[in-house]
Protein backbone atom coordinates (compact mmCIF):
# COMPACT_ATOMS: atom_id res chain seq x y z
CA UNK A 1 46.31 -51.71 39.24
CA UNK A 2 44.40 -53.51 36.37
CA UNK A 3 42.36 -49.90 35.62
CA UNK A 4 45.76 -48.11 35.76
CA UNK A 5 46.69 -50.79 33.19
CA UNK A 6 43.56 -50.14 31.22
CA UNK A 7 44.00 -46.15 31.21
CA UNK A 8 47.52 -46.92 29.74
CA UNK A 9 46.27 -49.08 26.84
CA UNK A 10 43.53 -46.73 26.00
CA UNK A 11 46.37 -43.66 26.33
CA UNK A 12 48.95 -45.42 24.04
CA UNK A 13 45.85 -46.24 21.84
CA UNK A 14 44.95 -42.34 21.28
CA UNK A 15 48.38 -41.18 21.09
CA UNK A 16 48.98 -44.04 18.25
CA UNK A 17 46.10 -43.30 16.42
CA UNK A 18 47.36 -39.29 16.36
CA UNK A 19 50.61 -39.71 15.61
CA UNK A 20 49.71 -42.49 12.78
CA UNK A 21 47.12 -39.75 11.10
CA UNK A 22 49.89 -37.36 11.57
CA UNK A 23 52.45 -39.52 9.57
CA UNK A 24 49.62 -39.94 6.91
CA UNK A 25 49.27 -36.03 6.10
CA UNK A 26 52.91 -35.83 5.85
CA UNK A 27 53.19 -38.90 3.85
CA UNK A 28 50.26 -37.35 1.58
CA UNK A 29 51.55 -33.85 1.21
CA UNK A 30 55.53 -35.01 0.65
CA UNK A 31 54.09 -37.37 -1.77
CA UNK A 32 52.51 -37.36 -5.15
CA UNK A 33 52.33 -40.77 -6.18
CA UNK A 34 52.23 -44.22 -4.18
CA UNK A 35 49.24 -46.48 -2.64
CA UNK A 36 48.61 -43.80 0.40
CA UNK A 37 48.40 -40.80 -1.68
CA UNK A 38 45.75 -38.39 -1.00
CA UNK A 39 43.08 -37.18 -3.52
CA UNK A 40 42.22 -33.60 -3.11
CA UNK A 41 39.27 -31.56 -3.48
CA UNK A 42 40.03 -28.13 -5.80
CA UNK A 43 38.50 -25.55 -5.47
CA UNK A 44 39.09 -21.95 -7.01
CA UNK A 45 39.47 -18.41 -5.14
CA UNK A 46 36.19 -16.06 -6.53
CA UNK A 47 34.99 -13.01 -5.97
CA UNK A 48 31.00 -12.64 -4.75
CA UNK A 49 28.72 -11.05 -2.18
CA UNK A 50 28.80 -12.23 1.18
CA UNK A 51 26.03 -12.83 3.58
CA UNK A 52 25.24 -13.52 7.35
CA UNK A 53 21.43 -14.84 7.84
CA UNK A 54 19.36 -15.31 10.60
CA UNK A 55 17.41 -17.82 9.81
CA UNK A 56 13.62 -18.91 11.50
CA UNK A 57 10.44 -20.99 11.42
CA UNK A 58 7.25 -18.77 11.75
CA UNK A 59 3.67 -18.63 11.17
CA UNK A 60 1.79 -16.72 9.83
CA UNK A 61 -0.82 -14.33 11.68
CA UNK A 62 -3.50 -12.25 10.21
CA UNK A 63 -3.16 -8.20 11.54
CA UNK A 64 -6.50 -7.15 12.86
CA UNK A 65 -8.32 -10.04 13.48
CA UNK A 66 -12.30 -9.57 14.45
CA UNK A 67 -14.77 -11.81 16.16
CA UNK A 68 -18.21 -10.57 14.82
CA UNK A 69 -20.94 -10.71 17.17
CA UNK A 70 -24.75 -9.43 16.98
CA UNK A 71 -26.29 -6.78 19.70
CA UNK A 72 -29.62 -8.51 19.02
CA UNK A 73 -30.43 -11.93 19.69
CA UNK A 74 -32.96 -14.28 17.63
CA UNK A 75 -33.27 -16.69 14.74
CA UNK A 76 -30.68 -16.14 11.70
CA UNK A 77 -32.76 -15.90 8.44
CA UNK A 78 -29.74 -14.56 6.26
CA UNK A 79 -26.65 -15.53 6.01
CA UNK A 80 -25.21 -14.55 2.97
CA UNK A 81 -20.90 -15.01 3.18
CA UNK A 82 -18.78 -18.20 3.33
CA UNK A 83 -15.09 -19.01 4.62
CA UNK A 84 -12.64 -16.95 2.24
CA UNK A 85 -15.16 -14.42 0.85
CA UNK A 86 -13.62 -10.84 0.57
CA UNK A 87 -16.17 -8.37 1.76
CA UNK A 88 -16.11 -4.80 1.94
CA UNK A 89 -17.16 -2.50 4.92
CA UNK A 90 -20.81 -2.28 5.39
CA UNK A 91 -21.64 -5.60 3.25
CA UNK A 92 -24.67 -7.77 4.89
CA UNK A 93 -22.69 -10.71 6.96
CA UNK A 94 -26.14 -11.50 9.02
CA UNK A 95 -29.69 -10.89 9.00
CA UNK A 96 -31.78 -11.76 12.34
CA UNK A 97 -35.29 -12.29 12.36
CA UNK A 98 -36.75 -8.73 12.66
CA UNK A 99 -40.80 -9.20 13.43
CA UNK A 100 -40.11 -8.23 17.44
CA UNK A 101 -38.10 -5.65 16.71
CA UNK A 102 -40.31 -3.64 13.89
CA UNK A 103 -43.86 -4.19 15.91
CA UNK A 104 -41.75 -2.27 18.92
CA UNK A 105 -40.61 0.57 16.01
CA UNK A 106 -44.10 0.66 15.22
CA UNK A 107 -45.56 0.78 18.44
CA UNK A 108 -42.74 3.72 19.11
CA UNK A 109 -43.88 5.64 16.24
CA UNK A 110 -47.65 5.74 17.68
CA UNK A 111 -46.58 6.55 21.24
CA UNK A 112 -44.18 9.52 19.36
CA UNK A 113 -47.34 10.54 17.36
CA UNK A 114 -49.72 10.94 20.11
CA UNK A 115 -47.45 12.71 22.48
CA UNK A 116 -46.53 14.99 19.53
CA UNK A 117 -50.45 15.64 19.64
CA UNK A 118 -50.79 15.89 23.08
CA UNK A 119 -48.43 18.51 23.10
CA UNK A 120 -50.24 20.71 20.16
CA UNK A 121 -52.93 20.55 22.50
CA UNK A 122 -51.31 21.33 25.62
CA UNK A 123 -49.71 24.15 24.06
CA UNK A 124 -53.21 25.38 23.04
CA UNK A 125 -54.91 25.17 25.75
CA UNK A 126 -52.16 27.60 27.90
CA UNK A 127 -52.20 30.40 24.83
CA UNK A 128 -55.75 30.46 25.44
CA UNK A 129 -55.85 30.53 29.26
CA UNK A 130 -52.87 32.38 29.69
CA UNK A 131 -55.12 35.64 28.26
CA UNK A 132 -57.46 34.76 31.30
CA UNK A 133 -54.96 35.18 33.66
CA UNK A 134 -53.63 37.73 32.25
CA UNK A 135 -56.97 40.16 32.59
CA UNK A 136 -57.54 37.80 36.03
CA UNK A 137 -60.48 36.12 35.05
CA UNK A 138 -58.80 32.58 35.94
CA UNK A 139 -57.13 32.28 39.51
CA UNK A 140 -53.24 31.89 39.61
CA UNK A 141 -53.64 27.86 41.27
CA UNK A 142 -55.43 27.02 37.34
CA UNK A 143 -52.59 28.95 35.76
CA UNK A 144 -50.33 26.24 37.53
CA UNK A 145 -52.58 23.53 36.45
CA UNK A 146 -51.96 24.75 32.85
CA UNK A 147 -48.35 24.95 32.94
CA UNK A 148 -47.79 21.63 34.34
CA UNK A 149 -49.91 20.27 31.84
CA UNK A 150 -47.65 21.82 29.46
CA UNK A 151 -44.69 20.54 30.85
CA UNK A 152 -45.98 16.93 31.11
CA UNK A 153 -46.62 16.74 27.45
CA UNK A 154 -43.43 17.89 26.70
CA UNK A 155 -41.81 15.51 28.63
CA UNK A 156 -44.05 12.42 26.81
CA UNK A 157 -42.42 14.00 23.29
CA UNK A 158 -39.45 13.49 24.81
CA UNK A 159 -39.90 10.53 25.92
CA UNK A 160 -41.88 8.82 23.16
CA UNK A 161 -38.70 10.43 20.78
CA UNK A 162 -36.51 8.20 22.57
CA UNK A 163 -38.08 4.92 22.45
CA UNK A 164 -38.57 5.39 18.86
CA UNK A 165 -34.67 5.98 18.68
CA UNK A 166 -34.24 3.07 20.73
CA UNK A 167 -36.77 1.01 18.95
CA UNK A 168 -34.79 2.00 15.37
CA UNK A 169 -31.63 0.74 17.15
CA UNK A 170 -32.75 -2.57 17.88
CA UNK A 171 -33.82 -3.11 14.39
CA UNK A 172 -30.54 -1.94 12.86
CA UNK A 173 -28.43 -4.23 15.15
CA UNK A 174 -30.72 -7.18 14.17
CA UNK A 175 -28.83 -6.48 10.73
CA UNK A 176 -24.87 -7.58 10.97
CA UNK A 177 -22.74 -5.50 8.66
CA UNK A 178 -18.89 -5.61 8.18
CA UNK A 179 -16.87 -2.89 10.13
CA UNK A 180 -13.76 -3.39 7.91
CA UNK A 181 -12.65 -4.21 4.45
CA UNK A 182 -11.21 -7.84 4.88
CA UNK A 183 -11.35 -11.89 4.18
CA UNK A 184 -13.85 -13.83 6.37
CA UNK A 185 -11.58 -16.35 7.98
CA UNK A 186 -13.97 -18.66 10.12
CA UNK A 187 -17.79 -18.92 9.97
CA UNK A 188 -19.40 -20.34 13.46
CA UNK A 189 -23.42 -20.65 12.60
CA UNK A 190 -25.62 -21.41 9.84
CA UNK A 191 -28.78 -19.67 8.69
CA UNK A 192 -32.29 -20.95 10.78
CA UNK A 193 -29.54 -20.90 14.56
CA UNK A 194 -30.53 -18.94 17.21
CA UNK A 195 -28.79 -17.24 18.78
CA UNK A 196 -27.34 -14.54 21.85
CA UNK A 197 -26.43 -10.89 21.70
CA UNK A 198 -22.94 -10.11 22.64
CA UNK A 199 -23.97 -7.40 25.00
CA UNK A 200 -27.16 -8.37 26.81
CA UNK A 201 -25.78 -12.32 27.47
CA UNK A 202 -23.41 -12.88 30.25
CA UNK A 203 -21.76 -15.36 28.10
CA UNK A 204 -20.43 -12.82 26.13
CA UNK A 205 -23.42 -13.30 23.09
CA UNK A 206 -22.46 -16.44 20.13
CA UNK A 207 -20.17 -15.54 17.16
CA UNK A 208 -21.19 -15.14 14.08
CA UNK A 209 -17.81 -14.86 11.65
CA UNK A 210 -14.12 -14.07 11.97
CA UNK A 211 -12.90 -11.41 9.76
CA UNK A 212 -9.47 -10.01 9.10
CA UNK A 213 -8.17 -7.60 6.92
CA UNK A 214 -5.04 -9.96 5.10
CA UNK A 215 -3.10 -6.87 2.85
CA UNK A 216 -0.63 -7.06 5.36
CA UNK A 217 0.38 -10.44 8.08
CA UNK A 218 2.64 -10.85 9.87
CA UNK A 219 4.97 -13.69 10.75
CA UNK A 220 5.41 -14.52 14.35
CA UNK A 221 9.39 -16.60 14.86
CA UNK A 222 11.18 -17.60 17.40
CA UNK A 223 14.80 -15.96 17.27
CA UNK A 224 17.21 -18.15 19.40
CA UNK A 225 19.35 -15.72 22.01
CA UNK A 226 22.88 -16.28 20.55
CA UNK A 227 21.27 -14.07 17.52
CA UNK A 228 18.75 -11.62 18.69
CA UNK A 229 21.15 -9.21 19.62
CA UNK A 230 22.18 -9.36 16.61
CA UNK A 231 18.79 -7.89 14.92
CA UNK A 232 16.71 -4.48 15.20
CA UNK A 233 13.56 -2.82 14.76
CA UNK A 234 13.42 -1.64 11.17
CA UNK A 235 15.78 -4.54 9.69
CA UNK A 236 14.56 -5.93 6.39
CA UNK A 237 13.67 -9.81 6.49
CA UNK A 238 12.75 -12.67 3.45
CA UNK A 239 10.09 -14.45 3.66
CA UNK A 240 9.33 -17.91 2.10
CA UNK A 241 6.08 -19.49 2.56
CA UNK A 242 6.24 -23.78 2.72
CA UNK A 243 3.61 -23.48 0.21
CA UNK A 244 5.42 -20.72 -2.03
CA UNK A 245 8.75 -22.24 -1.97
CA UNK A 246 9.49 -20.17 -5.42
CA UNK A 247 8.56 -17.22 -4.23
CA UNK A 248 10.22 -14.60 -1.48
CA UNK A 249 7.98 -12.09 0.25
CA UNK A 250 9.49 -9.30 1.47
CA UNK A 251 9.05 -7.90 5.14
CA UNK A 252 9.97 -5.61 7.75
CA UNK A 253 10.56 -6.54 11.64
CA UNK A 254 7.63 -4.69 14.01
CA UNK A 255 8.31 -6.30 17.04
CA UNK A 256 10.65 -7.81 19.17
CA UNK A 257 9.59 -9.39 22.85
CA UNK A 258 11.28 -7.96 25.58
CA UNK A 259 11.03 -11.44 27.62
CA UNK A 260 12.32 -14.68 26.46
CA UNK A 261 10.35 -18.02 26.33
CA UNK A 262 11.76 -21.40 26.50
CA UNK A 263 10.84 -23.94 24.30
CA UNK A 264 12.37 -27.28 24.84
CA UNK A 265 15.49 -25.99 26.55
CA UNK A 266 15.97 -23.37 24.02
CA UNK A 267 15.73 -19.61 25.06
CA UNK A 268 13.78 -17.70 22.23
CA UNK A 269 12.58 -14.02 21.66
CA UNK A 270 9.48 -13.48 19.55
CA UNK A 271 9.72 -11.53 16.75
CA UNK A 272 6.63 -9.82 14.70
CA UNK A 273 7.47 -9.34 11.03
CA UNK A 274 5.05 -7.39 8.89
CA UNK A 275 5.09 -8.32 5.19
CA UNK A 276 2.33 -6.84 2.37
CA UNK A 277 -0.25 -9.70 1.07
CA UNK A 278 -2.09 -7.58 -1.69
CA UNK A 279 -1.85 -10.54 -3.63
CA UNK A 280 -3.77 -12.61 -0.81
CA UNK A 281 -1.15 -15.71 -1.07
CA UNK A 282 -0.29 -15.62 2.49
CA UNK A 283 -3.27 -17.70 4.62
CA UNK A 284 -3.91 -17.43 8.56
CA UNK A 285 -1.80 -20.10 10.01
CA UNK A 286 0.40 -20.89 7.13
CA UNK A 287 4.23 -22.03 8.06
CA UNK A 288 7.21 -19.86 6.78
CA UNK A 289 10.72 -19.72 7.04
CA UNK A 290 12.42 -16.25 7.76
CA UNK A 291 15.51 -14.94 6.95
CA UNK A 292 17.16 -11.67 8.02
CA UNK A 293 20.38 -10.52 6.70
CA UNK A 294 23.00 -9.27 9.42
CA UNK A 295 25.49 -8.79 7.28
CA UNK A 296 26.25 -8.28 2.67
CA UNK A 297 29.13 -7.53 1.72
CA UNK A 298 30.06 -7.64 -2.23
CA UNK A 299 32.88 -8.08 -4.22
CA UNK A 300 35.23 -10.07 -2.08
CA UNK A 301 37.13 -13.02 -2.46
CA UNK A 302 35.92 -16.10 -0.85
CA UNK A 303 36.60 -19.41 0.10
CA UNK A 304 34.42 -22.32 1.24
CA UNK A 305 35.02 -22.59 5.12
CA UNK A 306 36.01 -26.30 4.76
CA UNK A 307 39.67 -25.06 2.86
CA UNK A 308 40.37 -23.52 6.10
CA UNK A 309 42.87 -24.40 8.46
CA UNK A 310 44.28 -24.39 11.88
CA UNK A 311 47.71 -22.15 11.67
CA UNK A 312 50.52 -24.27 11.98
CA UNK A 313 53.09 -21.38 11.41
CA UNK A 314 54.88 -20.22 14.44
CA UNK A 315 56.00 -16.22 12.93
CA UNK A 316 53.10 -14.39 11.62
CA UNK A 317 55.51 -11.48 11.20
CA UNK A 318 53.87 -8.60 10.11
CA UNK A 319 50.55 -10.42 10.05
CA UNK A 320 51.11 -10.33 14.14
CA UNK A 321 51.46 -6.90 14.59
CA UNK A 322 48.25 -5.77 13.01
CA UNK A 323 46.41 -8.44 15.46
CA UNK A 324 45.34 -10.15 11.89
CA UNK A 325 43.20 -13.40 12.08
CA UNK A 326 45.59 -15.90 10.01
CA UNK A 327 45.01 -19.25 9.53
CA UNK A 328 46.54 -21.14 6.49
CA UNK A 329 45.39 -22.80 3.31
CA UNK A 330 46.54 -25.32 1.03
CA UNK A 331 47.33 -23.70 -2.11
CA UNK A 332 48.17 -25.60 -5.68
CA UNK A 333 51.62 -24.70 -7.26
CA UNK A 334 51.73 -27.07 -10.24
CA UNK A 335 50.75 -30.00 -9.25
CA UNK A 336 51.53 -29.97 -5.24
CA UNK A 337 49.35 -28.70 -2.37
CA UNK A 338 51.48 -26.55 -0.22
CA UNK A 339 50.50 -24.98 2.79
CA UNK A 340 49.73 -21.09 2.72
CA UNK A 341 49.09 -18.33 5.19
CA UNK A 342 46.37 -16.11 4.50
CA UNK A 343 44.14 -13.27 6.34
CA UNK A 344 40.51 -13.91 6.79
CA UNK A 345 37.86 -11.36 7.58
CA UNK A 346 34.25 -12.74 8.76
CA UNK A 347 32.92 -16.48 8.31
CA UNK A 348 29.28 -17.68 8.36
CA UNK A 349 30.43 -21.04 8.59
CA UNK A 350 29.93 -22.29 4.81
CA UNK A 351 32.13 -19.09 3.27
CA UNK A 352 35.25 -17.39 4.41
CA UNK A 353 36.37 -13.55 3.38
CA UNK A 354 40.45 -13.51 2.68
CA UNK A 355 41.75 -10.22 2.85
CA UNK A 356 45.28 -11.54 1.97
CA UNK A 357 47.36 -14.10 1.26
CA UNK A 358 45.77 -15.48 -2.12
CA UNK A 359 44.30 -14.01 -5.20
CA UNK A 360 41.54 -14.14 -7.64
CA UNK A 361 41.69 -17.30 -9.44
CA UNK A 362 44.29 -19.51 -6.75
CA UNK A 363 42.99 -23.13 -6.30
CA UNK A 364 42.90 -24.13 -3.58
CA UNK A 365 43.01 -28.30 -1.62
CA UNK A 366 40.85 -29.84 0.25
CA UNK A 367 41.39 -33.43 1.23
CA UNK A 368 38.91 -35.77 0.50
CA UNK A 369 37.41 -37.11 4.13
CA UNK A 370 36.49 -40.32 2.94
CA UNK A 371 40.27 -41.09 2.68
CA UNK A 372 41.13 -39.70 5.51
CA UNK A 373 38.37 -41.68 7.45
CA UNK A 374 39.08 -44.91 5.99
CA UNK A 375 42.77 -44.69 6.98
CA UNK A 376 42.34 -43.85 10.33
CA UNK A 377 39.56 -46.54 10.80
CA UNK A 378 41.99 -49.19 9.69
CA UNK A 379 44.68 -47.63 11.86
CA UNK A 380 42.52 -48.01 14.67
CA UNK A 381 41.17 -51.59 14.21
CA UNK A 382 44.78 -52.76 14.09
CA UNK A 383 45.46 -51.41 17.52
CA UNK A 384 42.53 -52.49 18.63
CA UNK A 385 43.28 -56.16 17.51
CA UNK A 386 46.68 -55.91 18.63
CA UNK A 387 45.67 -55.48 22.25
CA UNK A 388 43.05 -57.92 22.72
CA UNK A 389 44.41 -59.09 25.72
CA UNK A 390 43.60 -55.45 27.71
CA UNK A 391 40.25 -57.00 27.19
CA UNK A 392 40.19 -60.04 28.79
CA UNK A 393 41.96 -58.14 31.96
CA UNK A 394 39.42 -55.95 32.11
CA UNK A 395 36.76 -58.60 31.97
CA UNK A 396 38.48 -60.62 34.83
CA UNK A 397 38.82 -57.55 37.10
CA UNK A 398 34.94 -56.46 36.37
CA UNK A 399 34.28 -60.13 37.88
């Protein structure tokens, strides 16, 4: 019985407070003078361009990022580039020690040599004998020995060719060049380290620089679900940079994510959107905001979204028929604020199109909140004070 009694007092409470707000508009719009009047807010009917933004947080990602790595392993004895040099393709990055690796090109070239004379000599030796057999004064088993010998010593060209090519190739990949035009974005060793090859370790070989070509990034974001469908491949997006707030970079999106992620409750798609850097302004890892446009339109008349209101006219007439979205307005006619129904295309919740109902120039009311809010807090605290003894009820029957 006493929470029955409770519900009641808190129901009378809320209707009270309703119907005393609702007494206060009509006191405020019938009236233009008095203690309770209210102050309104004009604002005037323009014509401008019309927007609806997706808007993101992002980072940004360089495009073709490589982890350079040496074939050879050894001691480092150059080392010429530093974090944020631009190099082109084929500049030194790393210089191993090379004594190993010329003593085997050396010792390749000497093998090469001999076999090459080996050869000359094989080669003589079967012109000359191969007359002998010829007018049979050699038997056909020392013909065989010839040829063979012949063939042997070709084979030692060939084989002495490839170990010098081999030999040449270990002493090029003791020198580290650049494959790619591009910024070097992380340095891991010093001059004097040792270290691994990336092909002969099972670790995978120690590496020596990141590099990255940055003329174009992109901007990884997170587009919440209620919007991605509302965004393509192709679309045109702003970018702003936290450390370029002046400036807007312009991109394209490459790449949406077919699955979603969830990030503390909230569903997101990635996005990829690839902007041009010539400049170089945009850094690896930099934060950026990112703004797509869904929607311009220019030249209409708009309204902020706060002069809006709910429709309290009953016949919409012909407004009805055409399935119009009508809400109503309060529009200035000398010095009154009287209400006014007007048409209204698409909203991004800060500005309204009207496609009827008011024209260029109309100014338009919007009551001032603080009044509003001040009124209906001292509404309330009178009821409140006036049933102080709901309180003590509920008090006793909590006990």
């Amino acid at each position: 019985m006493r929470n029955f009694k409770g519900i009641l007092i808190t129901g009378i409470i809320l209707v009270s407070a309703i119907v005393g707000i609702t007494i206060f508009f009509m006191n405020s719009r019938g009236s233009n003078s008095g203690k309770n009047k209210v102050k309104f807010k004009e604002v005037i009917v323009e014509r401008g361009t019309f927007q609806i933004i997706v808007m993101a947080n992002g980072v940004v990602k360089s495009i073709d990022r490589i982890e350079i790595k040496s074939k050879a392993s050894g001691e480092i004895v150059e080392l010429p580039v530093e974090e944020g040099d631009f190099i082109m393709q084929g500049d030194l990055i790393a210089r191993l020690d090379q004594k190993d690796e010329r003593a085997e090109v050396a010792q390749a070239q000497a093998d090469l040599d001999i076999a090459k004379a080996e050869l000359k000599q094989a080669q003589r030796t079967f012109d000359r004998r191969i007359q002998l057999f010829q007018s049979n004064l050699i038997s056909e088993e020392e013909q065989d020995q010839i040829e063979l010998g012949l063939a042997v010593a070709r084979g030692k060209l060939v084989q002495a060719t490839t170990s010098l090519d081999r030999a040449k190739e270990r002493l090029s990949e003791s020198v580290v060049r650049a494959p790619i035009n591009g910024i070097i974005l992380q340095k891991y060793v010093e001059k004097g380290q040792i270290i691994a090859s990336g092909v002969s370790n099972v670790s995978g070989g120690t590496p020596i620089v990141d590099i990255a070509d940055m003329s174009s990034v992109y901007i990884e974001t997170g587009i919440d679900e209620i919007d991605i469908g509302k965004i393509q491949i192709g679309q045109f997006a702003t970018v702003i940079a936290e450390a370029y707030p002046e400036i807007e970079f312009s991109g394209k999106i490459l790449r949406i994510a077919p699955e979603a992620k969830i990030e503390q409750n909230v569903t997101l798609f990635d996005v990829i959107v690839e902007v041009k850097n010539n400049d170089g302004k945009l850094k690896s890892g930099m934060n950026a905001s990112v703004e797509i446009e869904i929607v311009k339109k220019e030249n209409v008349l708009l309204v902020p979204a706060i002069t809006i209101q709910i429709l309290d006219v009953k016949d919409l007439g012909d407004y009805q028929k055409r399935g119009a979205n009508v809400r109503t307005v309060l529009l200035k006619q000398e010095d009154k604020f009287i209400p006014q129904m007007v048409e209204i295309g698409l909203s991004n919740f800060k500005q309204v199109i009207i496609l009827a109902g008011v024209e260029e120039g109309s100014i338009l009311g919007v009551p001032m909140v603080s009044r509003l809010k001040d009124e209906t807090d001292r509404l309330v605290e009178r009821i409140r004070r006036s049933r102080s003894f709901g309180s003590k009820k509920r008090s006793s029957s909590s006990k």
